[in-house]
Protein backbone atom coordinates (compact mmCIF):
# COMPACT_ATOMS: atom_id res chain seq x y z
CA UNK A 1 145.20 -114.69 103.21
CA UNK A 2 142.12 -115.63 101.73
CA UNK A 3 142.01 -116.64 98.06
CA UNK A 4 138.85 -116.77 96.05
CA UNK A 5 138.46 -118.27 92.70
CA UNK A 6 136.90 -117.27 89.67
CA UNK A 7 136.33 -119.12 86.35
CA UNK A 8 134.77 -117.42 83.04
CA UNK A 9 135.18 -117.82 79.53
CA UNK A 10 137.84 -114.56 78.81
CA UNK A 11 140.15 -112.79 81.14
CA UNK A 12 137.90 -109.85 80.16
CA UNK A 13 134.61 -111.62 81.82
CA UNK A 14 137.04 -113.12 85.04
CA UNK A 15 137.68 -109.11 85.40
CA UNK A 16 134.68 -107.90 85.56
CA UNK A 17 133.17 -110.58 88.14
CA UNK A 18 136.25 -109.80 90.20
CA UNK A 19 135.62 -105.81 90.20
CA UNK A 20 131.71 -106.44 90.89
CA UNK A 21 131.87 -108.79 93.50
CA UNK A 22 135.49 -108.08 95.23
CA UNK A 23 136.07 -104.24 94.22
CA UNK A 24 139.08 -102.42 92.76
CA UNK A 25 140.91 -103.41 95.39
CA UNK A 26 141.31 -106.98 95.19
CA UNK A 27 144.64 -108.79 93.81
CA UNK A 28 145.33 -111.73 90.83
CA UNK A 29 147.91 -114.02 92.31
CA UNK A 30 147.36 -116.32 89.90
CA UNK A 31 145.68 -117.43 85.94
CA UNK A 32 145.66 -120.51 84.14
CA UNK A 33 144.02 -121.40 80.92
CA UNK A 34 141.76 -125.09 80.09
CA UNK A 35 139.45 -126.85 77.87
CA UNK A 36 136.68 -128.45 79.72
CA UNK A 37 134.86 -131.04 78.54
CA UNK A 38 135.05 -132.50 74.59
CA UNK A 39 136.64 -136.05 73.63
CA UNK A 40 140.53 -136.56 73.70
CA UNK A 41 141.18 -132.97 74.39
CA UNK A 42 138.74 -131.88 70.98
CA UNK A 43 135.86 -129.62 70.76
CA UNK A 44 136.32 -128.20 74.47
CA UNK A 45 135.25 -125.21 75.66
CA UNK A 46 137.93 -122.57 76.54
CA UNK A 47 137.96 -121.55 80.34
CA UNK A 48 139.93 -119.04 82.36
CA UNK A 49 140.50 -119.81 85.91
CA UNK A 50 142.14 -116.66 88.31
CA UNK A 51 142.61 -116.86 91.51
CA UNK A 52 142.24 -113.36 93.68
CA UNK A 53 143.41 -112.40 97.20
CA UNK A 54 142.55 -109.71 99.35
CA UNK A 55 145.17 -106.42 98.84
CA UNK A 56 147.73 -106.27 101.71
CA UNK A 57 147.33 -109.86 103.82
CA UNK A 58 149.52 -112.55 103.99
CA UNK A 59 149.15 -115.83 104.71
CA UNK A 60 150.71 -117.44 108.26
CA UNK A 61 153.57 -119.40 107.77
CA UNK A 62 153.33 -123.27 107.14
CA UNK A 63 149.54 -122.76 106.09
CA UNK A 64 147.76 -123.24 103.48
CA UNK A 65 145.88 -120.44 101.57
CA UNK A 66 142.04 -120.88 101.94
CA UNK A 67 140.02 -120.76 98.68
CA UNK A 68 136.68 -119.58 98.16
CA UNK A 69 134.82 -120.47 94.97
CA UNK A 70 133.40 -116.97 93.65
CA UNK A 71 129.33 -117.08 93.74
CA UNK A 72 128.72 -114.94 90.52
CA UNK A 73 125.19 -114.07 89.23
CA UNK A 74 124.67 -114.76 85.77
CA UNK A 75 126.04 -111.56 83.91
CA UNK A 76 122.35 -110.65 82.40
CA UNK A 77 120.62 -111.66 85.58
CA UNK A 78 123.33 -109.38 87.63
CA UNK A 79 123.28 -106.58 85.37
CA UNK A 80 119.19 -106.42 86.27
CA UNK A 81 119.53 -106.66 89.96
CA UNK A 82 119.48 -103.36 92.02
CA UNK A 83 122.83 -103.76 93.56
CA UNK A 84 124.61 -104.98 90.79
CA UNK A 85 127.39 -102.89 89.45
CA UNK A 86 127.49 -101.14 85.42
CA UNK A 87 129.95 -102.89 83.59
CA UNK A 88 133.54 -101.17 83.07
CA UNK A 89 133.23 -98.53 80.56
CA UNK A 90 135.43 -100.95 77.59
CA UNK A 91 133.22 -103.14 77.99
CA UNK A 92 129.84 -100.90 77.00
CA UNK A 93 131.83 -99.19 74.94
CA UNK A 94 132.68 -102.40 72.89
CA UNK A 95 128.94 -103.66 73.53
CA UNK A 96 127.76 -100.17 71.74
CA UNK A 97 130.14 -101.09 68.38
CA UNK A 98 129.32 -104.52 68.12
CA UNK A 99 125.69 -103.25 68.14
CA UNK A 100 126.15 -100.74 65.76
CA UNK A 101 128.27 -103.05 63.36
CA UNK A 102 125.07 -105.92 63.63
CA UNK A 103 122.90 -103.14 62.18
CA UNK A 104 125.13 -101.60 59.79
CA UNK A 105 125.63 -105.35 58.38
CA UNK A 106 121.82 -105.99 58.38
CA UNK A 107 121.41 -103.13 56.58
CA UNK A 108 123.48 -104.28 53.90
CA UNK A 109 122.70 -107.39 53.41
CA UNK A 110 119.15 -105.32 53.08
CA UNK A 111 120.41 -103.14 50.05
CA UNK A 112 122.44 -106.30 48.38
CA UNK A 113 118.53 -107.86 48.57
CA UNK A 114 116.75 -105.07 47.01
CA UNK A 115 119.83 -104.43 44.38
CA UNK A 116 120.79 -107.77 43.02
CA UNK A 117 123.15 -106.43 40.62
CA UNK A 118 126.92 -105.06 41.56
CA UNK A 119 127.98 -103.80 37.78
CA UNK A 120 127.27 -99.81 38.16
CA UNK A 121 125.46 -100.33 34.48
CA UNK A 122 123.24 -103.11 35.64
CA UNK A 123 121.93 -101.84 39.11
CA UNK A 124 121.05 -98.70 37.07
CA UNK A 125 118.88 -100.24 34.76
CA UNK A 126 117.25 -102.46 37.71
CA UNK A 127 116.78 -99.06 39.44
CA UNK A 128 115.00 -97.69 36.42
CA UNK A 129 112.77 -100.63 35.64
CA UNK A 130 111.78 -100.68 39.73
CA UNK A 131 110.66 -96.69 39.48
CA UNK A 132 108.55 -97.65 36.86
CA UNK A 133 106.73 -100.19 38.64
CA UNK A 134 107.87 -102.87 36.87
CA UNK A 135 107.46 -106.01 38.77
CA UNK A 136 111.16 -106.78 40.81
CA UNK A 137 111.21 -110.28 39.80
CA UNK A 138 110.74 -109.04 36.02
CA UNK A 139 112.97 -106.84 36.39
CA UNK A 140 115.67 -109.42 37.63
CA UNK A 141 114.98 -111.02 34.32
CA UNK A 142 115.31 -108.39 31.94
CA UNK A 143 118.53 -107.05 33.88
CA UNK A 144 120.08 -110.77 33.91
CA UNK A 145 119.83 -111.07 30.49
CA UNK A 146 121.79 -108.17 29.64
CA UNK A 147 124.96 -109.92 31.30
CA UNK A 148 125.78 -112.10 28.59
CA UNK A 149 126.25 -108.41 26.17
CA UNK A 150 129.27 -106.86 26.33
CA UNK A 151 128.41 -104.14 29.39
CA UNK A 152 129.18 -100.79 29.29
CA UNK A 153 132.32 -98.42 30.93
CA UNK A 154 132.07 -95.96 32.58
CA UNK A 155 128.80 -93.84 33.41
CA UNK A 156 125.87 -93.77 31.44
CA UNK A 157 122.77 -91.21 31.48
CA UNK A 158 119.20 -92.46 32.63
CA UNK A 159 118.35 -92.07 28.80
CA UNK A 160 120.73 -94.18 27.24
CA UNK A 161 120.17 -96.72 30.01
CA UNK A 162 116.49 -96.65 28.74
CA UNK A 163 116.99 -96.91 25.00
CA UNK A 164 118.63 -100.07 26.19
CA UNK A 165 115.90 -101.36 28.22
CA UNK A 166 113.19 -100.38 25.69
CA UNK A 167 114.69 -103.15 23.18
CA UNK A 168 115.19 -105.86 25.74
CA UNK A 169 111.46 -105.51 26.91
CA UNK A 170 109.74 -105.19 23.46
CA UNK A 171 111.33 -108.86 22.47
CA UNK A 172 108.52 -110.05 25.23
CA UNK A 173 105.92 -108.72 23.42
CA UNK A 174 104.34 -110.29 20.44
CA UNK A 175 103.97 -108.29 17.20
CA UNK A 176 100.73 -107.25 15.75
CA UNK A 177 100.57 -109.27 12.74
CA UNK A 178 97.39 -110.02 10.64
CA UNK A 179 96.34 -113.64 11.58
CA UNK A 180 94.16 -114.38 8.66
CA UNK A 181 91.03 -115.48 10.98
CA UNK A 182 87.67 -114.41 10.16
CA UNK A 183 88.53 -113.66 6.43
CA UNK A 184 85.29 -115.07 4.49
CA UNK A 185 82.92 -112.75 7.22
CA UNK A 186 85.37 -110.15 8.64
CA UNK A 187 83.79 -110.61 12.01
CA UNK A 188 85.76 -108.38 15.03
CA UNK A 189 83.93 -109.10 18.26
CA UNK A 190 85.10 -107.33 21.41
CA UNK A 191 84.90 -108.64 24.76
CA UNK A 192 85.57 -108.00 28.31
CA UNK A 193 84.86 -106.64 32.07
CA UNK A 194 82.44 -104.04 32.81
CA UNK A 195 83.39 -100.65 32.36
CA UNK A 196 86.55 -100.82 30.35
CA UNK A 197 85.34 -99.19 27.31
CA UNK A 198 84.11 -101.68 24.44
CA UNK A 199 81.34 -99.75 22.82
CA UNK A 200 83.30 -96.02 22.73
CA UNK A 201 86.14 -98.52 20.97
CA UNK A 202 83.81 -100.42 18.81
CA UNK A 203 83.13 -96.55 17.65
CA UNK A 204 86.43 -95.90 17.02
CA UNK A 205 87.10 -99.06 14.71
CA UNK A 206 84.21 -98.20 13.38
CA UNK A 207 84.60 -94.51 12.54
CA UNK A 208 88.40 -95.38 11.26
CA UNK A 209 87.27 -98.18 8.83
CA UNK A 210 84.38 -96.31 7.63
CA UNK A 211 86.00 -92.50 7.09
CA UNK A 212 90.06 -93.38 6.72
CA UNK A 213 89.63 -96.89 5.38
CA UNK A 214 86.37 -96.01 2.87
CA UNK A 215 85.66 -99.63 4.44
CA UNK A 216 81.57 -101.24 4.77
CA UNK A 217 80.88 -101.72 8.04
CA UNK A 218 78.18 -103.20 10.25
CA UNK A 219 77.24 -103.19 14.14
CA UNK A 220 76.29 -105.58 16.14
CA UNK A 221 75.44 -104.99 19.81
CA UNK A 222 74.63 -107.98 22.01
CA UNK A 223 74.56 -105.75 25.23
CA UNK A 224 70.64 -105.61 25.88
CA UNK A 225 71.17 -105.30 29.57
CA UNK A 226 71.79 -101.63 29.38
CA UNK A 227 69.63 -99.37 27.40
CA UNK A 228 72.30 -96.42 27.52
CA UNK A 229 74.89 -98.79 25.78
CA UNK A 230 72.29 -99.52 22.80
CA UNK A 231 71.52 -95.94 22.71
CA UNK A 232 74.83 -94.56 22.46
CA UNK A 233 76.11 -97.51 19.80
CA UNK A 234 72.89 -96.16 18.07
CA UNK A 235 74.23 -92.40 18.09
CA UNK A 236 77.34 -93.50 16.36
CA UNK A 237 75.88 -95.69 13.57
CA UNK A 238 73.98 -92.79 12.85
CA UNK A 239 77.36 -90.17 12.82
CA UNK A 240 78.87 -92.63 10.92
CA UNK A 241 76.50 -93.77 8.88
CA UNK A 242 76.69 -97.44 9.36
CA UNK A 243 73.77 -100.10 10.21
CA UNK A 244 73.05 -101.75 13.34
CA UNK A 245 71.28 -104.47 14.87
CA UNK A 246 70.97 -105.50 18.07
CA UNK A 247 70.60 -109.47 19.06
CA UNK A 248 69.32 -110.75 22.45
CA UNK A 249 70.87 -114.68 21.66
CA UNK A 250 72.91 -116.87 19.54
CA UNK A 251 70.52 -117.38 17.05
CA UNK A 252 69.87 -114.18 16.02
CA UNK A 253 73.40 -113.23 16.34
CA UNK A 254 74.23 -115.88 13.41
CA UNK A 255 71.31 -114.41 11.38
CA UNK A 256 72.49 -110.66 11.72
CA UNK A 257 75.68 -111.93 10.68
CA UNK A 258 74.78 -113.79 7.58
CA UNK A 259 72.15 -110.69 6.77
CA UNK A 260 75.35 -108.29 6.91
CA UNK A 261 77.71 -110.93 4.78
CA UNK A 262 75.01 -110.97 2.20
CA UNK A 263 75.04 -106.81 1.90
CA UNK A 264 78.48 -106.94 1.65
CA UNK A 265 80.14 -105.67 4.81
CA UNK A 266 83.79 -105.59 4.44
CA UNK A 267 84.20 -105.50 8.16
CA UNK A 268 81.25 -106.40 11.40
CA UNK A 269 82.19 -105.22 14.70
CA UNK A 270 80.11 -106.40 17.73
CA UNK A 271 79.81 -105.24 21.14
CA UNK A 272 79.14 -107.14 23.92
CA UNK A 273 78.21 -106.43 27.56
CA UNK A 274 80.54 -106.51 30.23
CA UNK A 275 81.13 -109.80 31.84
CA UNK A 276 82.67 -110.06 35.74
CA UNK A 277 85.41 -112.65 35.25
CA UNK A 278 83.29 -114.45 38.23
CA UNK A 279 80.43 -114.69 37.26
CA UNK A 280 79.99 -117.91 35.98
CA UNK A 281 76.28 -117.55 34.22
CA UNK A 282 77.11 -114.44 32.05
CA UNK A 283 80.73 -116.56 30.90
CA UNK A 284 79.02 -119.38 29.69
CA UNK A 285 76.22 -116.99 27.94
CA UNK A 286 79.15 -115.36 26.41
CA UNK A 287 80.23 -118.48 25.35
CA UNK A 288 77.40 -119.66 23.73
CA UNK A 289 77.23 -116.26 21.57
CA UNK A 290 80.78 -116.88 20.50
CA UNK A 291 80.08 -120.46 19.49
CA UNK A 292 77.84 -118.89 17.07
CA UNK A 293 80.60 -117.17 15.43
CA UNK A 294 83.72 -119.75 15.07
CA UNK A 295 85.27 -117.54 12.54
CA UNK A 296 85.52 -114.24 14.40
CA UNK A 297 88.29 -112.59 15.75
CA UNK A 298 87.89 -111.85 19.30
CA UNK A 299 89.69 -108.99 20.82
CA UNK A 300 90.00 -108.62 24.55
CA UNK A 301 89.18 -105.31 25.88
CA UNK A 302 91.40 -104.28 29.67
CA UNK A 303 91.60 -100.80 31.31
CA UNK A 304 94.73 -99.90 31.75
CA UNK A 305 93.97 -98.67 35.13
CA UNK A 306 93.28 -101.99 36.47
CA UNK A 307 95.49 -103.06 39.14
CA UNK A 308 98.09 -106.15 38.20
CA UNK A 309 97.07 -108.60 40.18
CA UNK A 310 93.05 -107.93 38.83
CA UNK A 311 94.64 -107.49 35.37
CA UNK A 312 96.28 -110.68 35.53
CA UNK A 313 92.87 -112.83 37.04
CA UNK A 314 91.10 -111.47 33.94
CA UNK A 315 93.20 -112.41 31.61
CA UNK A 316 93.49 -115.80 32.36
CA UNK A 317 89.92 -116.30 32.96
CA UNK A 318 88.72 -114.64 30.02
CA UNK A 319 91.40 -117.02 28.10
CA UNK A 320 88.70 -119.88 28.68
CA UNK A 321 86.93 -118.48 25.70
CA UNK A 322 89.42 -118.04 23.37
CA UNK A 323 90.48 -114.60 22.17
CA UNK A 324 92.82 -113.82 19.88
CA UNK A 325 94.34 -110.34 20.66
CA UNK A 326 94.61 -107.77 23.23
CA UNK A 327 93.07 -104.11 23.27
CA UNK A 328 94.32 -101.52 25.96
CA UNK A 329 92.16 -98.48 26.93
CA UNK A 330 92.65 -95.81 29.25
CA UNK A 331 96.28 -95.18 28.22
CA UNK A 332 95.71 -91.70 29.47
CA UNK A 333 94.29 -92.29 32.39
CA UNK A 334 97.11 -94.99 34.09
CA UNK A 335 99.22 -93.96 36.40
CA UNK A 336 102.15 -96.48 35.47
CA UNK A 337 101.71 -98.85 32.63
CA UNK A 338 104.90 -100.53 33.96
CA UNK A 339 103.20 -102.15 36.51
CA UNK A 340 101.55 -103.98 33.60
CA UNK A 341 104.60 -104.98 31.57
CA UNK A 342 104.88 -108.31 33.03
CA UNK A 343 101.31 -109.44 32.83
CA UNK A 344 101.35 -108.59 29.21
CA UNK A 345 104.73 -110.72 28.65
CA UNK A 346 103.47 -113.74 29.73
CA UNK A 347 99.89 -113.35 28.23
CA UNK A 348 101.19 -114.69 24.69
CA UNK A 349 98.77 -112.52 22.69
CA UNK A 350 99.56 -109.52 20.57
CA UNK A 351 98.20 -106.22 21.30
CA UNK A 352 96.10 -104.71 18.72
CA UNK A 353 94.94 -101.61 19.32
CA UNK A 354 95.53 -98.90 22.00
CA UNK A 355 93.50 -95.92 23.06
CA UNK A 356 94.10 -93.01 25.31
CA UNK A 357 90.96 -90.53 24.95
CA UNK A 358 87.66 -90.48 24.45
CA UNK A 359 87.34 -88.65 21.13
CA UNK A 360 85.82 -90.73 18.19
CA UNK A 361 88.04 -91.43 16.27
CA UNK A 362 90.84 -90.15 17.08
CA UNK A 363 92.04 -91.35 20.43
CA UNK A 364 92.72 -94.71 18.90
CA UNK A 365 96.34 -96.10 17.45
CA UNK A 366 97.57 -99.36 16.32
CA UNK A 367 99.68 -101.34 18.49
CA UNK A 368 103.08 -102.92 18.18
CA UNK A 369 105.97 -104.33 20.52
CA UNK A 370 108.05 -100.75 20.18
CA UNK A 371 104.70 -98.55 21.54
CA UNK A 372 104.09 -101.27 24.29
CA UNK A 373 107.99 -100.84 25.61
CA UNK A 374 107.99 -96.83 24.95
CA UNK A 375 104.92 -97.09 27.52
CA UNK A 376 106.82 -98.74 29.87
CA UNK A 377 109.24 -95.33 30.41
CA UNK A 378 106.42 -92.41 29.01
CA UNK A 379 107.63 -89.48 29.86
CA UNK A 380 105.93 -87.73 33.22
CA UNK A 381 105.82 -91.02 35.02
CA UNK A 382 107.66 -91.59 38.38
């Protein structure tokens, strides 16, 4: 009888080299178990040795059994060639499962990545802030902090869940308190990009001081690049029935200044023309108008359409020159003003005013940290 032997690392593995390189037919006569190599008998490897004769031969008396070492392909490499056999059907069954269960896990671990939080009250409220576009990382933060409350039982409704949310986000926005600066000249001065809307909003403070406020006012535009700018600016002085002059540098900015102080203006608002946050020339030209001025209050002006990431490159280059506060424009025009909310949280600079129309002047509100966060979830977004 001829014996051939076969070593693997399972019994499962030993019988399925025996079936695809002996058949069906052939016969164990004998297993035994090892570690092979490792120090003092630790950190082997497991190996299964089985030895396999030929169905229905014997050997001849007083001889010894010949043994064969089993050539074996590796399994991969076998499984490609044309003559190797498919494995037993266990064995692709059990291949199939442990594939399916790699991709269930991975999918999993996928979800437990996107939702960070396991408390039913907590992943709702992350899910929430994420379909409002609110940044994930912010999001993370706002959730976190409302582990340390006491959390919730039970169900809540989207609603309820938002109420919440709406006070944790408006503690990262600064109120809109007076600030005192600018008091002995009352000088507002609004910068910002291109195309954002400063001089329809310099109408609107204007047209609101002057008819609701029974305030003085004065205009100043400094934006002599564009004609249709000064033109319409010159419209609305007219509607309203303010003065204005326009300046073409520093000097005669401070003059048109002092000229309105003397007359008594209890408030002078100035436009300016829209600087690219790159452009180095028109920053410093900005700069030197504002210089002129060390007592004004300088308001920001940002779209509210702008994307974050062009939000956030303004902000922090415009910060070179000092503002004090924030306006936002185009309120009804964005598409999610929570994609904004954590721009504005780290900016450290109250938002003054908001607008959301073009009418003058009544598409214009004041701002405070409880409109900013009822923004965040306005109704007929996402």
């Amino acid at each position: 009888m001829k014996l051939t032997r076969v070593e693997a690392a399972s019994m499962q593995e030993a019988l399925w080299k025996i079936r695809a390189t002996l058949g069906d037919e052939a016969m164990i006569v004998g297993t035994r178990t090892f570690r092979r190599g490792g120090w003092l008998g630790v950190g082997g490897k497991e190996v299964v040795e089985v030895y396999v004769a030929d169905a229905g031969r014997a050997p001849a008396r007083g001889s010894a059994p010949a043994v064969a070492e089993v050539k074996v392909p590796h399994p991969i490499l076998s499984r490609m060639a044309p003559e190797a056999k498919e494995p037993p059907a266990d064995v692709a069954d059990l291949t199939r499962a442990l594939g399916t269960l790699q991709q269930e896990i991975q999918e999993l671990a996928s979800r437990q990545r996107q939702e960070p939080f396991d408390h039913p009250f907590l992943k709702d409220a992350y899910e929430i802030l994420v379909s409002h576009d609110v940044d994930r990382k912010f999001a993370e933060r706002l959730v976190s902090e409302l582990k340390s409350a006491r959390l919730p039982m039970g169900m809540m409704n989207a609603e309820r869940i938002r109420a919440l949310l709406k006070a944790q986000l408006r503690k990262y926005f600064l109120p809109n308190v007076p600030t005192g600066i600018g008091e002995e000249n009352k000088v507002m001065v609004l910068i910002g990009p291109t195309g954002v809307g400063k001089t329809t909003t310099v109408a609107k403070l204007a047209a609101r001081a002057k008819i609701t406020g029974g305030k003085k006012v004065g205009l100043i535009t400094l934006d002599t690049f564009r004609i249709a700018a000064v033109d319409q600016l010159q419209k609305y002085a007219r509607i309203i029935g303010t003065a204005l002059d326009v300046v073409s540098d520093p000097i005669e900015f401070k003059s048109s200044i002092k000229k309105f102080n003397s007359e008594g203006m209890d408030l002078i608002l100035v436009d300016t023309a829209g600087r690219g946050q790159r452009d180095e020339l028109k920053m410093q030209e900005l700069k030197e108008f504002l210089s002129a001025v060390p007592g004004a209050e300088v308001h920001l002006v940002l779209s509210t359409t702008t994307h974050p990431r062009t939000f956030q490159n303004v902000v922090k280059r415009f910060a070179e020159l000092g503002y004090h506060r924030i306006i936002l424009t185009k309120i009804d025009e964005s598409e999610s003003f929570g994609a904004l909310a954590a721009v504005l949280s780290e900016v450290e600079k109250p938002v003054s005013y908001l607008t959301d129309g073009q009418n003058v002047p009544d598409d214009l509100m004041i701002s405070d940290p409880d409109r900013l966060a009822e923004l965040v979830f306005r109704p007929g977004q996402n």
